[in-house]
PDB file of N, CA and C in Angstrom:
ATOM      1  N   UNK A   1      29.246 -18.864  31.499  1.00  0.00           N
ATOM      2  CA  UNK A   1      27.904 -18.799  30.955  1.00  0.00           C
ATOM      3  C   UNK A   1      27.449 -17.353  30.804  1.00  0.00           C
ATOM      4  N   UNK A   2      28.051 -16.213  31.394  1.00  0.00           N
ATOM      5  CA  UNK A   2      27.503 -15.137  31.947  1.00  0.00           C
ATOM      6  C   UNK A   2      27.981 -14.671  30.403  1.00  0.00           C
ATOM      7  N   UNK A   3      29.250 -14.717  29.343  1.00  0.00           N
ATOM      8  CA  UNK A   3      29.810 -13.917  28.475  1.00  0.00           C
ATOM      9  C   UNK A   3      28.715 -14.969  26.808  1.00  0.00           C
ATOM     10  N   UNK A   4      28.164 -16.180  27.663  1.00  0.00           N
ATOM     11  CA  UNK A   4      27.643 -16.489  26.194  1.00  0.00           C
ATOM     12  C   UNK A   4      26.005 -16.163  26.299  1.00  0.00           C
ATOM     13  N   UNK A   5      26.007 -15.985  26.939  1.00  0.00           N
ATOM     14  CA  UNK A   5      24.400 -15.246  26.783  1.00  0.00           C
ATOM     15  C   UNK A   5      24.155 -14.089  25.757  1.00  0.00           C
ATOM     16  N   UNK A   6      24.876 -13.063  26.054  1.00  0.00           N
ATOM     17  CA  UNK A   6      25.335 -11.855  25.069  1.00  0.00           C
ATOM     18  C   UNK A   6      25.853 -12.154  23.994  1.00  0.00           C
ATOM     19  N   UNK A   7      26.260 -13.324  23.542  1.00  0.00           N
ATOM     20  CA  UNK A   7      26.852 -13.628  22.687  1.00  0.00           C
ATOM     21  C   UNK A   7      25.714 -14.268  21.898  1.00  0.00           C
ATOM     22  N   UNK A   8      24.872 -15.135  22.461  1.00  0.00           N
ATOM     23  CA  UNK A   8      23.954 -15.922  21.711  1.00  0.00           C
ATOM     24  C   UNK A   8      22.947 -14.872  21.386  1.00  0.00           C
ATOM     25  N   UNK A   9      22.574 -13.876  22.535  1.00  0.00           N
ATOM     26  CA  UNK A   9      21.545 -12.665  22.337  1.00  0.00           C
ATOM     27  C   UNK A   9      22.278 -12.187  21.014  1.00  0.00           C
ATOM     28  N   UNK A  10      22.899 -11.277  20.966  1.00  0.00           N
ATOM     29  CA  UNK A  10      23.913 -10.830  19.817  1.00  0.00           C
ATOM     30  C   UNK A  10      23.305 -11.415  18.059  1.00  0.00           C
ATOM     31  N   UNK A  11      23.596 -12.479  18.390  1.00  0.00           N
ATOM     32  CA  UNK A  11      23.814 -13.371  17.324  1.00  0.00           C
ATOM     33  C   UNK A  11      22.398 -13.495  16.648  1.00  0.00           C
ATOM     34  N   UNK A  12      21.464 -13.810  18.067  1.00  0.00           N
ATOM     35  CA  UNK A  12      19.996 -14.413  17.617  1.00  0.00           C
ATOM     36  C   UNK A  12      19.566 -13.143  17.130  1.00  0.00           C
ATOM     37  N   UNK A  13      19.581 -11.637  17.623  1.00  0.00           N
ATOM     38  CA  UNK A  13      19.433 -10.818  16.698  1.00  0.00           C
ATOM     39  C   UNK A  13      19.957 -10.222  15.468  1.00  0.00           C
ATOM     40  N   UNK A  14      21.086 -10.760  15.086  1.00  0.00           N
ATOM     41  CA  UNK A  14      21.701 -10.333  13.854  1.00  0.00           C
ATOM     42  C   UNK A  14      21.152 -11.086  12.835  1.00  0.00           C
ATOM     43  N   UNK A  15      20.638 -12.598  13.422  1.00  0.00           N
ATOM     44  CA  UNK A  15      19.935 -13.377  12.363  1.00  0.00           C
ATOM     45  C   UNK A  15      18.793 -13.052  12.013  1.00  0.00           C
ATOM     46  N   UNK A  16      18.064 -12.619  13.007  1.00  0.00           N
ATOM     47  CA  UNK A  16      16.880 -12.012  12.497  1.00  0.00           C
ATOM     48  C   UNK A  16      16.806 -10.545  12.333  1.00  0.00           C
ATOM     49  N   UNK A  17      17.345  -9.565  12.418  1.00  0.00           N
ATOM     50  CA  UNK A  17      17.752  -8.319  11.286  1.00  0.00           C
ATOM     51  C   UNK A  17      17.730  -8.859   9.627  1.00  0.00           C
ATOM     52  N   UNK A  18      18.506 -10.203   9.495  1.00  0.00           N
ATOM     53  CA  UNK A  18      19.105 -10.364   8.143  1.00  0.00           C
ATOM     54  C   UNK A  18      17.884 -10.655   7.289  1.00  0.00           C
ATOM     55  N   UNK A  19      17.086 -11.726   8.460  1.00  0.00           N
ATOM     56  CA  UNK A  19      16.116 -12.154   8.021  1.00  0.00           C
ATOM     57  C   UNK A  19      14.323 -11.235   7.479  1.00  0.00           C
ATOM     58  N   UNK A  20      14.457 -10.429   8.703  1.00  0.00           N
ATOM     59  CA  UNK A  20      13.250  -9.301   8.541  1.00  0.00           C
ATOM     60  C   UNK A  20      13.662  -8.003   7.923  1.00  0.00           C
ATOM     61  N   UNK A  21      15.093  -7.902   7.441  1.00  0.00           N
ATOM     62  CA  UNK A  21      15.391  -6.523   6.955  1.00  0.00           C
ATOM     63  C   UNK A  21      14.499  -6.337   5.293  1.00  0.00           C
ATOM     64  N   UNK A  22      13.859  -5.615   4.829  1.00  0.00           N
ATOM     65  CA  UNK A  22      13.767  -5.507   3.448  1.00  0.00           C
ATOM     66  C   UNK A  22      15.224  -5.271   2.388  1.00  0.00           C
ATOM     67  N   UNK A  23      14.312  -6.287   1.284  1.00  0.00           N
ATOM     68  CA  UNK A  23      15.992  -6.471   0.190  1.00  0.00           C
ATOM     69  C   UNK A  23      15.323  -5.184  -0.355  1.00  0.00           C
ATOM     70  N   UNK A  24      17.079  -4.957  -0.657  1.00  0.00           N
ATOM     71  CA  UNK A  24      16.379  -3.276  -1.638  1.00  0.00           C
ATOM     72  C   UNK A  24      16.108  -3.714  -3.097  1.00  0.00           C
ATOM     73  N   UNK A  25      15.470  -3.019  -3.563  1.00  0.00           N
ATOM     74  CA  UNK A  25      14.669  -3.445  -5.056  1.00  0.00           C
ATOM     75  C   UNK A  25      15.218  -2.381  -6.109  1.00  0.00           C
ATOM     76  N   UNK A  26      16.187  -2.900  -6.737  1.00  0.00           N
ATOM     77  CA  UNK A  26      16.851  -2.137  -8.046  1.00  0.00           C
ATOM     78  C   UNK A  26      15.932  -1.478  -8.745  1.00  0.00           C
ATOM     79  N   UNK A  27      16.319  -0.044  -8.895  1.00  0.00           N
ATOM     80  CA  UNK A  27      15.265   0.737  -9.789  1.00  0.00           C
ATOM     81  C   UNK A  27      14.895   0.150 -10.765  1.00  0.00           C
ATOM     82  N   UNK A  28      13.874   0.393 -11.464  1.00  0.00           N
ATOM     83  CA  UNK A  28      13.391  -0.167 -13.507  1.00  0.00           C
ATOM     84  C   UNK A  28      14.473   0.703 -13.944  1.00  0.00           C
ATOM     85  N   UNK A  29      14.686  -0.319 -14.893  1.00  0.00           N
ATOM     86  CA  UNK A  29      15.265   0.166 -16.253  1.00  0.00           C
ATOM     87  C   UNK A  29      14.491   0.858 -16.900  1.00  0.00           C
ATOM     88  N   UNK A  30      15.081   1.674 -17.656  1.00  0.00           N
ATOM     89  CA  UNK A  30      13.882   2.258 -18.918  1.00  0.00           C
ATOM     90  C   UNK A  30      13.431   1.144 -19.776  1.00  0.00           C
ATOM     91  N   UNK A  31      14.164   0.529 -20.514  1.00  0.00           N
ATOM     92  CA  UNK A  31      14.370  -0.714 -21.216  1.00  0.00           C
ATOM     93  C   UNK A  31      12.916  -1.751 -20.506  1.00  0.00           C
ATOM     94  N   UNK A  32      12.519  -1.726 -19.453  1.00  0.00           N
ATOM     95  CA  UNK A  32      11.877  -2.243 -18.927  1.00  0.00           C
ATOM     96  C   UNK A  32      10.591  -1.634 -18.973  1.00  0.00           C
ATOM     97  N   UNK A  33      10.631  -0.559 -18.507  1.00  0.00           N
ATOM     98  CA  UNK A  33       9.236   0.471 -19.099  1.00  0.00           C
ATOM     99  C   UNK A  33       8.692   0.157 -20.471  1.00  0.00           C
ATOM    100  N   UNK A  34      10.067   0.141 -21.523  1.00  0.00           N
ATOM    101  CA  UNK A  34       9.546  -0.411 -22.787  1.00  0.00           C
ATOM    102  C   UNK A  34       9.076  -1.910 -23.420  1.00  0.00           C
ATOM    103  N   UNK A  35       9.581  -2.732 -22.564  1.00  0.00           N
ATOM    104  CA  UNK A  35       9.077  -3.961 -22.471  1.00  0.00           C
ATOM    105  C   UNK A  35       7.419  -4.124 -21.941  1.00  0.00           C
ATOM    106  N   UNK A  36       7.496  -3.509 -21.015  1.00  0.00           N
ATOM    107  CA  UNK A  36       6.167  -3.131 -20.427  1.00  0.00           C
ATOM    108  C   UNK A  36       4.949  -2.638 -21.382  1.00  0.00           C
ATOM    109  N   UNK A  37       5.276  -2.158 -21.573  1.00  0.00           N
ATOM    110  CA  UNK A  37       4.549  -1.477 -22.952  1.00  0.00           C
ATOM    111  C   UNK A  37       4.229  -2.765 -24.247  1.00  0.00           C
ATOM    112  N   UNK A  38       5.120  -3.099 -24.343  1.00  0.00           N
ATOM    113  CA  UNK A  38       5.426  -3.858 -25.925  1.00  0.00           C
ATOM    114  C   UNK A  38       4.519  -5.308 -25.313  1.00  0.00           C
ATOM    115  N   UNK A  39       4.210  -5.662 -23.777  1.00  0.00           N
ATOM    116  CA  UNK A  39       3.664  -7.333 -23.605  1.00  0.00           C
ATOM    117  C   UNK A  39       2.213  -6.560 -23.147  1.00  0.00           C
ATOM    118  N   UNK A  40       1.682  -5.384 -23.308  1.00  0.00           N
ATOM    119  CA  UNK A  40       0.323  -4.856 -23.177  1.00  0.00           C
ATOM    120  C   UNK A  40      -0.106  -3.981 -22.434  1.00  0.00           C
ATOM    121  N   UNK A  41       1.105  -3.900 -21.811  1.00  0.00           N
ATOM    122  CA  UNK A  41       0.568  -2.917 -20.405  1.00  0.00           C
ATOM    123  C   UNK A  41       0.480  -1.491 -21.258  1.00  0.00           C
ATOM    124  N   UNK A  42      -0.149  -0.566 -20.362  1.00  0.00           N
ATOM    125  CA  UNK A  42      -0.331   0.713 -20.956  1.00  0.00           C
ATOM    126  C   UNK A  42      -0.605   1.490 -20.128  1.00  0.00           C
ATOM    127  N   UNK A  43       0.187   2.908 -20.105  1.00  0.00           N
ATOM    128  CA  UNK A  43       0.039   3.940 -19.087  1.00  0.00           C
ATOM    129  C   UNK A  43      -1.557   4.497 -19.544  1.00  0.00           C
ATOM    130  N   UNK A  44      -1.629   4.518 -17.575  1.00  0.00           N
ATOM    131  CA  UNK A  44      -3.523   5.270 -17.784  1.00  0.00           C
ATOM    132  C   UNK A  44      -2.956   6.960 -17.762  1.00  0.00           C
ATOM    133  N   UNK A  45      -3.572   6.922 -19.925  1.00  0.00           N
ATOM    134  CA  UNK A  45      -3.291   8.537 -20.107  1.00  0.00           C
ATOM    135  C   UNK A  45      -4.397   9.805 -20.369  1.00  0.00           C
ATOM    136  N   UNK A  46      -5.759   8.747 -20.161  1.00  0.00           N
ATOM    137  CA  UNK A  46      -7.084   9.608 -19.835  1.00  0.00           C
ATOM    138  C   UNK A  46      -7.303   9.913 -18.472  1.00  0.00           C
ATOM    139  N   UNK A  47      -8.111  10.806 -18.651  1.00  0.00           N
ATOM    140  CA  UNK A  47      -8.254  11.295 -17.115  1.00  0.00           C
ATOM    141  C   UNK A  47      -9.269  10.016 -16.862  1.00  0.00           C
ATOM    142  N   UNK A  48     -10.281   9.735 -17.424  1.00  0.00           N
ATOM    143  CA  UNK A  48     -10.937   8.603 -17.382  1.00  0.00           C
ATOM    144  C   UNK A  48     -10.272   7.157 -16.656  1.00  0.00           C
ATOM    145  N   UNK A  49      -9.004   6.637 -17.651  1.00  0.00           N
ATOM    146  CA  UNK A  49      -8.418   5.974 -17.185  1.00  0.00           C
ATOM    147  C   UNK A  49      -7.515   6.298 -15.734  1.00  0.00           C
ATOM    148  N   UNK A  50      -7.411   7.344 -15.097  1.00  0.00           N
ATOM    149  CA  UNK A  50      -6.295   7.710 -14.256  1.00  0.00           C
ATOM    150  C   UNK A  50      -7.987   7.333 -13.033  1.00  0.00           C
ATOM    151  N   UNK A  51      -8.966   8.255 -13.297  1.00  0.00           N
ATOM    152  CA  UNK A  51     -10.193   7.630 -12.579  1.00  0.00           C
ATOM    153  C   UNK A  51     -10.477   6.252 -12.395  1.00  0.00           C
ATOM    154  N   UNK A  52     -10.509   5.759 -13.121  1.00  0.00           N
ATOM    155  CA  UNK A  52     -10.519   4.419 -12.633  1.00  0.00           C
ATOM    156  C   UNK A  52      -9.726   3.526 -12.066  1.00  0.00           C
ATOM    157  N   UNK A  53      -8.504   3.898 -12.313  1.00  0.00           N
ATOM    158  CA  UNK A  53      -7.146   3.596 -11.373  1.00  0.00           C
ATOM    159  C   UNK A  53      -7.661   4.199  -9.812  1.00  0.00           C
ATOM    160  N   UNK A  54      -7.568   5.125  -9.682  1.00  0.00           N
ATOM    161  CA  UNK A  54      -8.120   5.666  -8.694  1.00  0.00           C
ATOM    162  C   UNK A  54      -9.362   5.026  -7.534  1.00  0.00           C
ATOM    163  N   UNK A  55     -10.401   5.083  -8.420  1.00  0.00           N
ATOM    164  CA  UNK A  55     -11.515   4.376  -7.676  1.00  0.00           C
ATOM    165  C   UNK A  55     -10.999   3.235  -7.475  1.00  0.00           C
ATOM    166  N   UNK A  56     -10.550   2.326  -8.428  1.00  0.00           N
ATOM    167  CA  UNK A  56     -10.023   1.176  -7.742  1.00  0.00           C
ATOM    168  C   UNK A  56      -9.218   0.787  -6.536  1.00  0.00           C
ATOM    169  N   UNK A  57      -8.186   1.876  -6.581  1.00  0.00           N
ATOM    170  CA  UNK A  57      -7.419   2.166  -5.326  1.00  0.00           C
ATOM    171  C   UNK A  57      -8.245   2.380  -4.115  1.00  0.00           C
ATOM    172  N   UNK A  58      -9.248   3.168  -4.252  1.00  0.00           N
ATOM    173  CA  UNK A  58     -10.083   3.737  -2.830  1.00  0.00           C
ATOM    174  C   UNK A  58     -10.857   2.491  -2.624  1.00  0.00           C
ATOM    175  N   UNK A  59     -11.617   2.079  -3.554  1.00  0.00           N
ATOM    176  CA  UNK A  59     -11.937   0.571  -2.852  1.00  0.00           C
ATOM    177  C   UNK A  59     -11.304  -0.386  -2.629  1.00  0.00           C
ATOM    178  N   UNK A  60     -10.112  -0.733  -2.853  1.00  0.00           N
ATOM    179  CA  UNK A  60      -8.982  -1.661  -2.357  1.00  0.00           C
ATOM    180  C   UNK A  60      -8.959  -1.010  -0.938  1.00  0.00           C
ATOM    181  N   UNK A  61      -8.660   0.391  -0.672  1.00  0.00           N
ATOM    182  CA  UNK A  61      -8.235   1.119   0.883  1.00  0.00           C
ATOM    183  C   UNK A  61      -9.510   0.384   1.561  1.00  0.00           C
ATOM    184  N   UNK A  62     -10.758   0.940   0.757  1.00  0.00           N
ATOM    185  CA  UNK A  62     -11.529   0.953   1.844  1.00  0.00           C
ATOM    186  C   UNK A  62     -11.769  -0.528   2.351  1.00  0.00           C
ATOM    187  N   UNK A  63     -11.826  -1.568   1.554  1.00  0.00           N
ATOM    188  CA  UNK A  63     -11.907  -3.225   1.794  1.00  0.00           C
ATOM    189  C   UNK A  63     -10.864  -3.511   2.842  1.00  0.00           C
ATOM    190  N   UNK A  64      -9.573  -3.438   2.932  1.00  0.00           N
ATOM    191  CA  UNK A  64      -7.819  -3.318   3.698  1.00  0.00           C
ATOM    192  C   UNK A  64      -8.680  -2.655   4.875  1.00  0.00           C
ATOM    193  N   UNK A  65      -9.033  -1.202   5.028  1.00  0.00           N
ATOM    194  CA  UNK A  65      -9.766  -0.489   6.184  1.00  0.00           C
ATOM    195  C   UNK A  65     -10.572  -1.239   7.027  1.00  0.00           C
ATOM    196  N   UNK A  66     -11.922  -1.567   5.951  1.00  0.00           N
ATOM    197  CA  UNK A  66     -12.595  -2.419   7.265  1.00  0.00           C
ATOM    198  C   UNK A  66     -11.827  -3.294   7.853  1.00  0.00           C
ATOM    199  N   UNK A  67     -11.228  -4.165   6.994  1.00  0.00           N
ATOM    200  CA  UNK A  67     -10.741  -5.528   7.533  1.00  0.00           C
ATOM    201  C   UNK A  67     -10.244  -5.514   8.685  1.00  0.00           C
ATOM    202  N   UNK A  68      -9.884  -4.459   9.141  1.00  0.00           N
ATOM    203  CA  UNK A  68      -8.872  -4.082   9.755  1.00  0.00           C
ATOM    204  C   UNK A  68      -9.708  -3.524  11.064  1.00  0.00           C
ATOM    205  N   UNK A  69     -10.829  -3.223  10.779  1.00  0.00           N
ATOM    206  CA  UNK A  69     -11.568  -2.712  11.293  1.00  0.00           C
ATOM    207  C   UNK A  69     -12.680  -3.874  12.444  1.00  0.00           C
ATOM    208  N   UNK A  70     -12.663  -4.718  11.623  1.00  0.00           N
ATOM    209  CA  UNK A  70     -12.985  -5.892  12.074  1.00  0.00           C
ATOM    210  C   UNK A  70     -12.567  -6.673  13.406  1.00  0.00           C
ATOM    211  N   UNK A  71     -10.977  -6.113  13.094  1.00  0.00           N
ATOM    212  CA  UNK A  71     -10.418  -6.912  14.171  1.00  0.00           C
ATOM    213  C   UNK A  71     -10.547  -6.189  15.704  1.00  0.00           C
ATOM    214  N   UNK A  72     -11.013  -4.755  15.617  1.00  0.00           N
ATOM    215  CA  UNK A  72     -10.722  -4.365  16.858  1.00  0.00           C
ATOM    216  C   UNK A  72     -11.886  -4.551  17.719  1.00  0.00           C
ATOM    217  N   UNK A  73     -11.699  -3.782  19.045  1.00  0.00           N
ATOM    218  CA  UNK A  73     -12.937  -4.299  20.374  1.00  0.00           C
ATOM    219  C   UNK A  73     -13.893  -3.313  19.629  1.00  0.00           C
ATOM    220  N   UNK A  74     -15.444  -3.778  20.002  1.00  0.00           N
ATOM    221  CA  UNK A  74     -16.293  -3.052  19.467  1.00  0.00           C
ATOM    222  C   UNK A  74     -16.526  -1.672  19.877  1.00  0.00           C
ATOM    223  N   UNK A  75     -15.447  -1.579  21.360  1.00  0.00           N
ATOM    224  CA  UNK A  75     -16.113   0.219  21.448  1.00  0.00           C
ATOM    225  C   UNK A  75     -15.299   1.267  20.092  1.00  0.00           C
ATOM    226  N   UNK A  76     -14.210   0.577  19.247  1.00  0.00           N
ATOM    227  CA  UNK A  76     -13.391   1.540  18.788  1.00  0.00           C
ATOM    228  C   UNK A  76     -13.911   0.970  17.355  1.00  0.00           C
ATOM    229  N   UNK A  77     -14.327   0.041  16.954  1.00  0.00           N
ATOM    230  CA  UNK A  77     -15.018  -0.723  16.042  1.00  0.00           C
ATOM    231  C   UNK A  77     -15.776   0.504  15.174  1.00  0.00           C
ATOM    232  N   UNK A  78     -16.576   1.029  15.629  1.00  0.00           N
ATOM    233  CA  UNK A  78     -16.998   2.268  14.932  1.00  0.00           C
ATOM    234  C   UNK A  78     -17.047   3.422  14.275  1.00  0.00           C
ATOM    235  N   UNK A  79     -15.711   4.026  15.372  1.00  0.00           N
ATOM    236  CA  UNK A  79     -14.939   4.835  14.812  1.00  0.00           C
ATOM    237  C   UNK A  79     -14.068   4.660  13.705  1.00  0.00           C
ATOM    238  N   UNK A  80     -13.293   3.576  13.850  1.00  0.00           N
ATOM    239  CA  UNK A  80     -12.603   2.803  12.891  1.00  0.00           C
ATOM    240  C   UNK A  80     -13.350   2.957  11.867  1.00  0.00           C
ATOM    241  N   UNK A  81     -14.367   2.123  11.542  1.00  0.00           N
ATOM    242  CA  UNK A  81     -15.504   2.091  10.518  1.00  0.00           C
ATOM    243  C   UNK A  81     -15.710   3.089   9.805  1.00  0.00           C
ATOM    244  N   UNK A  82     -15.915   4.531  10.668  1.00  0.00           N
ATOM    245  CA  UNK A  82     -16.613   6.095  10.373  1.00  0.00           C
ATOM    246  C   UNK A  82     -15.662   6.362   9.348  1.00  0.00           C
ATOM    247  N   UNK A  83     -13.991   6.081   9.823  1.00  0.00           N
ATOM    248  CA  UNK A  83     -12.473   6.915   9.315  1.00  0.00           C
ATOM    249  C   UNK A  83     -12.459   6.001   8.594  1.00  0.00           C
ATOM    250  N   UNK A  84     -13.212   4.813   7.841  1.00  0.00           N
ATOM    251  CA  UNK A  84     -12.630   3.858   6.639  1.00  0.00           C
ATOM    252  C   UNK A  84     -13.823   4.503   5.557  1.00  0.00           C
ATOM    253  N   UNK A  85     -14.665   4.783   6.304  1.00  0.00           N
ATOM    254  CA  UNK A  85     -15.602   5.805   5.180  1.00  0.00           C
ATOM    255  C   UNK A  85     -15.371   7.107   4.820  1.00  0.00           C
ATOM    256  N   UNK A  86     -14.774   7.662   5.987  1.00  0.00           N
ATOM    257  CA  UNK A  86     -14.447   9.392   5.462  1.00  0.00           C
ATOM    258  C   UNK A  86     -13.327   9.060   4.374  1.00  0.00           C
ATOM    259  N   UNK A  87     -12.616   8.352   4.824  1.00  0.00           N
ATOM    260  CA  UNK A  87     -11.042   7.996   3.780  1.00  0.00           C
ATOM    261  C   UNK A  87     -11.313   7.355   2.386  1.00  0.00           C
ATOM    262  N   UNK A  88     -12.455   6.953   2.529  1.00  0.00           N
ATOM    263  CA  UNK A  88     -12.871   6.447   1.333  1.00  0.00           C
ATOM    264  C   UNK A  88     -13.725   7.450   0.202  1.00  0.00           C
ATOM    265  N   UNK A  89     -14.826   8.035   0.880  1.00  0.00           N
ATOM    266  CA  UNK A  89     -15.229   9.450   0.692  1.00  0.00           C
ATOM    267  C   UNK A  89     -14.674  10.689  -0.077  1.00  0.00           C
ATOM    268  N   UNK A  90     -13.132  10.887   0.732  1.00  0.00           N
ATOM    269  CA  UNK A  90     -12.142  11.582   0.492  1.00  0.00           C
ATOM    270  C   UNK A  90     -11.209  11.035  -0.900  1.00  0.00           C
ATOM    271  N   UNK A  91     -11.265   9.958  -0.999  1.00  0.00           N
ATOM    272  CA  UNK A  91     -10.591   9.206  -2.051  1.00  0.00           C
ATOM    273  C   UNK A  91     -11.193   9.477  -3.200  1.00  0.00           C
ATOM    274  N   UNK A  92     -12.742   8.981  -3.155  1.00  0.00           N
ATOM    275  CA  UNK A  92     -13.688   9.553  -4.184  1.00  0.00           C
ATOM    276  C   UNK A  92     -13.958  10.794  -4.897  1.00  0.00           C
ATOM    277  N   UNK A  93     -14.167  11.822  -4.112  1.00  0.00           N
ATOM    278  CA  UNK A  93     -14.195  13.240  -3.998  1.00  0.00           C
ATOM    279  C   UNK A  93     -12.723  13.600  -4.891  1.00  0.00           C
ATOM    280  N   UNK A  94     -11.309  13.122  -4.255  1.00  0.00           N
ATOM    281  CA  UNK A  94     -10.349  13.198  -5.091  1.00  0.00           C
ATOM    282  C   UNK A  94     -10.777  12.902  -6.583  1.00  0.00           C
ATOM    283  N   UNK A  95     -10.415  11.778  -6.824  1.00  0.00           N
ATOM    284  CA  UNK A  95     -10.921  10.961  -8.132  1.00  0.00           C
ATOM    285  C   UNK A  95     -12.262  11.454  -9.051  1.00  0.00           C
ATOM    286  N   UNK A  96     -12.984  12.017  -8.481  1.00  0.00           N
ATOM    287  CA  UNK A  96     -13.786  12.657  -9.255  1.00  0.00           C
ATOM    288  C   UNK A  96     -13.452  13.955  -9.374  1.00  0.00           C
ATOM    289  N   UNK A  97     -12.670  14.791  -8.950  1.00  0.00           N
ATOM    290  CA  UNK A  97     -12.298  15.912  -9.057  1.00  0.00           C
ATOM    291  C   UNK A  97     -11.040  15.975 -10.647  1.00  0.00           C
ATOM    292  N   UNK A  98     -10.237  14.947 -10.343  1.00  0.00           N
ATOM    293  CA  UNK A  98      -9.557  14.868 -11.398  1.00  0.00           C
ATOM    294  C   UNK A  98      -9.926  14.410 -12.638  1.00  0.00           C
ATOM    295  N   UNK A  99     -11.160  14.194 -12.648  1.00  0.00           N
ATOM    296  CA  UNK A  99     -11.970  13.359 -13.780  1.00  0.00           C
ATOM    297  C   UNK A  99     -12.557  14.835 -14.484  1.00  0.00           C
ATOM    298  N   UNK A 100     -13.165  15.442 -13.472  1.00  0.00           N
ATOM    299  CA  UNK A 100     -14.121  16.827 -13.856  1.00  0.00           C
ATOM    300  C   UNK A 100     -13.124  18.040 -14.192  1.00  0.00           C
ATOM    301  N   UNK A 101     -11.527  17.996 -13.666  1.00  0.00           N
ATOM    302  CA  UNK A 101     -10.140  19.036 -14.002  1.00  0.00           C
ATOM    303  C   UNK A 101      -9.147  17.944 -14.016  1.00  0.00           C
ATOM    304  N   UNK A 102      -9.462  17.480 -15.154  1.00  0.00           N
ATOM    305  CA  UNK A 102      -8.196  17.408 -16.099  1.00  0.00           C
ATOM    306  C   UNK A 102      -6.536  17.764 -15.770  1.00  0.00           C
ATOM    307  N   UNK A 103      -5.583  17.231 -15.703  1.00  0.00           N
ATOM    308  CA  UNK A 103      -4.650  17.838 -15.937  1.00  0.00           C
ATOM    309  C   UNK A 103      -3.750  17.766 -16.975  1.00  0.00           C
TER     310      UNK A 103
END
């Protein structure tokens, strides 16, 4: 019994490596970029559009942030809170910076 323990340990973790490992994700094709294009999609090539990509992103963070924020004990609850606003803040400040300088 003593050599199948290690053996079953062994095992029960190799199954779950296989299972929790990430599959790797084949680069895009170019061919695919152009498909992309051709069913509607469209690269954001205004600064306008790259802004609004943007803001959208910082309020996705900041929504993910609280949530997250939610879950903890209330003495750290706050702080949490403060750093889902500075990060959000900071996101903004970005995004409007690239709106006002162009690149």
């Amino acid at each position: 019994m003593n050599k199948t323990l290690p053996t079953l340990l062994i095992s029960a973790a190799a199954a779950l490596v296989t299972v929790v490992a990430p599959v790797p994700v084949a680069a895009a094709d170019s061919t695919d970029d152009v498909l992309e294009l051709d069913q509607g999609a469209r690269p954001d090539v205004t600064p306008a559009d790259r802004y609004k990509v943007a803001v959208d992103h910082a309020n996705v963070a900041l929504r993910l942030n609280l949530a997250r924020c939610e879950k903890m004990q209330s003495a750290d609850r706050a702080e949490c809170t403060d750093e889902a606003h500075n990060l959000f803040d900071a996101a903004m400040a970005s995004a409007s910076d690239g709106l006002a300088n162009p690149r």
